[in-house]
Protein backbone atom coordinates (compact mmCIF):
# COMPACT_ATOMS: atom_id res chain seq x y z
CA UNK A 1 83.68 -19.60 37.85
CA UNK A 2 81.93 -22.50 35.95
CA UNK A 3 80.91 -21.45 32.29
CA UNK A 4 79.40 -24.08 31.15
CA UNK A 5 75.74 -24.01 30.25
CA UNK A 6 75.02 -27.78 31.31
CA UNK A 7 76.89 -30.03 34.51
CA UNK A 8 79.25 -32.50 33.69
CA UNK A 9 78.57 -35.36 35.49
CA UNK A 10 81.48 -37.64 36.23
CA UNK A 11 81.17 -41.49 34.75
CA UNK A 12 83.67 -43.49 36.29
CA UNK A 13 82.66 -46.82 35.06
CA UNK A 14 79.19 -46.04 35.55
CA UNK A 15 79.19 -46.13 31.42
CA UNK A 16 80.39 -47.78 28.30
CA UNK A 17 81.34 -46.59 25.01
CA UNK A 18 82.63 -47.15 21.77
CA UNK A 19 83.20 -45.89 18.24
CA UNK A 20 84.19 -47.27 14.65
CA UNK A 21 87.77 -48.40 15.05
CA UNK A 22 87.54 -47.90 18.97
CA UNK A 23 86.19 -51.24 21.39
CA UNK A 24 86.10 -49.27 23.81
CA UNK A 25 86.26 -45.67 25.82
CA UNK A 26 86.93 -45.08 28.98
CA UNK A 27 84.57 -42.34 29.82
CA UNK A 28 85.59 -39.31 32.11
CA UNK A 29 82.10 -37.28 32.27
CA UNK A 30 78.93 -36.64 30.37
CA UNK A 31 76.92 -33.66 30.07
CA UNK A 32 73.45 -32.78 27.98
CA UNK A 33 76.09 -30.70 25.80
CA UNK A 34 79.01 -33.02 25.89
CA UNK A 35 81.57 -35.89 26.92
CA UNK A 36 84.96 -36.48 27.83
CA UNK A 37 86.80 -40.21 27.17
CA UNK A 38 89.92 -41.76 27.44
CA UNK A 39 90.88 -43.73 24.23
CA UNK A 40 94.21 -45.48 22.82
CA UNK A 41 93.76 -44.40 19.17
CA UNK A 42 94.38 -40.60 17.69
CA UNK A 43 90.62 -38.86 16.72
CA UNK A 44 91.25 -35.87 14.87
CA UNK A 45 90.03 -32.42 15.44
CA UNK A 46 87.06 -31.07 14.30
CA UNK A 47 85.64 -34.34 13.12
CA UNK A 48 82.31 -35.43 13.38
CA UNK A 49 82.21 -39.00 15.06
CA UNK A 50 79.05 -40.88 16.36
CA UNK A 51 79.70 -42.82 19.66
CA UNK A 52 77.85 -45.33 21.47
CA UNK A 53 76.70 -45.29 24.96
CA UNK A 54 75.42 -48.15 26.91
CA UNK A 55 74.47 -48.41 30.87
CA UNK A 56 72.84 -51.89 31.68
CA UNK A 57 71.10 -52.76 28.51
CA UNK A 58 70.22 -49.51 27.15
CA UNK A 59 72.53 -47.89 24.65
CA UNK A 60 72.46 -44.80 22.77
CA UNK A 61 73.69 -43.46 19.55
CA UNK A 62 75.13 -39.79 19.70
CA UNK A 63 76.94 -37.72 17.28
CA UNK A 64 79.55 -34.99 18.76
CA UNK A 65 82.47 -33.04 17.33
CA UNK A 66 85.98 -33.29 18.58
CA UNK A 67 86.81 -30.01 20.42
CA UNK A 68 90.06 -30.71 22.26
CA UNK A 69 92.50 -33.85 21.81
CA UNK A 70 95.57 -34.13 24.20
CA UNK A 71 98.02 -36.46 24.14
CA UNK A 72 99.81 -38.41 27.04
CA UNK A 73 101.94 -41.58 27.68
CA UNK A 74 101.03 -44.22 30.06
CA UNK A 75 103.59 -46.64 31.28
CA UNK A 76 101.87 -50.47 31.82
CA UNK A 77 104.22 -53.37 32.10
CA UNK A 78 107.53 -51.71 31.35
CA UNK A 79 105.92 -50.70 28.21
CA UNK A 80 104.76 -46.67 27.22
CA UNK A 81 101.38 -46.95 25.68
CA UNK A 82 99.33 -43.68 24.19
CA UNK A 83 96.64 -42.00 25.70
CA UNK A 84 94.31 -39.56 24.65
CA UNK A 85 92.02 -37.48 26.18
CA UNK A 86 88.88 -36.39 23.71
CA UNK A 87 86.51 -33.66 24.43
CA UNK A 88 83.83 -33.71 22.00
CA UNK A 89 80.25 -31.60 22.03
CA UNK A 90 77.43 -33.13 20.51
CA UNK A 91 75.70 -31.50 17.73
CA UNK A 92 72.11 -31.65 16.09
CA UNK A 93 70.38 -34.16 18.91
CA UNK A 94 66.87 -34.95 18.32
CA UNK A 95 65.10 -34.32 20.99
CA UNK A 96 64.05 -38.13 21.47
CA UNK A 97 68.37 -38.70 21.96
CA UNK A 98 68.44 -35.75 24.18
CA UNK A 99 65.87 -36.90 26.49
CA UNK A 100 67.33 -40.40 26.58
CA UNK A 101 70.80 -38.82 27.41
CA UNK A 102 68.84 -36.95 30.29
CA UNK A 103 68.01 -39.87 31.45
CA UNK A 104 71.58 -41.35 31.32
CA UNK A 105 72.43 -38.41 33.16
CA UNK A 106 70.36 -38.70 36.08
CA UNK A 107 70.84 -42.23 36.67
CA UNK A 108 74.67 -41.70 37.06
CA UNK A 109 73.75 -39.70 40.25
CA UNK A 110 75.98 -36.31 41.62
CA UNK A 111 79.54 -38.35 41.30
């Protein structure tokens, strides 16, 4: 049984990001409460981080708190390279930033 409160669409591509120290995330799903990304760097837990979103040549600015951070090695080219998987929820959106994100949303269509 699904518990959360909004769906989580899934990205795939459809969506950049990036944060301070981090080029770029590889973006898993989105949601009007949260996101989950793929990153090579460790973000810790409980920290409040502001991310940027972009889709064509509209970005946003959103800040979320790290909820869940799991660790796992990828092998590329012989070599074993660290990925993490980041769960964050966004806190405190205006409701300007929320209705941009819906909009996000519903132009990534039902993946």
């Amino acid at each position: 049984m699904e518990k959360r409160k909004f769906e989580r669409k899934k990205v795939e591509g459809k969506i950049n990001g990036k944060m301070i120290l981090i080029d770029k995330l590889h973006i898993i799903d989105l949601s009007l409460n949260g996101i989950r990304f793929q990153c090579g760097r460790r973000i810790d837990m409980n920290g409040i981080h502001r991310l940027k979103i972009e889709k064509g040549g509209t970005s946003l600015n959103i800040r979320g708190q790290v909820v869940r951070s799991t660790l796992s090695i990828e092998r590329r080219s012989g070599e074993c390279l660290p990925v993490y998987e980041i769960a964050m929820v966004f806190k405190n959106l205006p409701q300007e930033t929320k209705k941009s994100l819906e909009e996000f949303i519903s132009h990534i269509g039902n993946g």
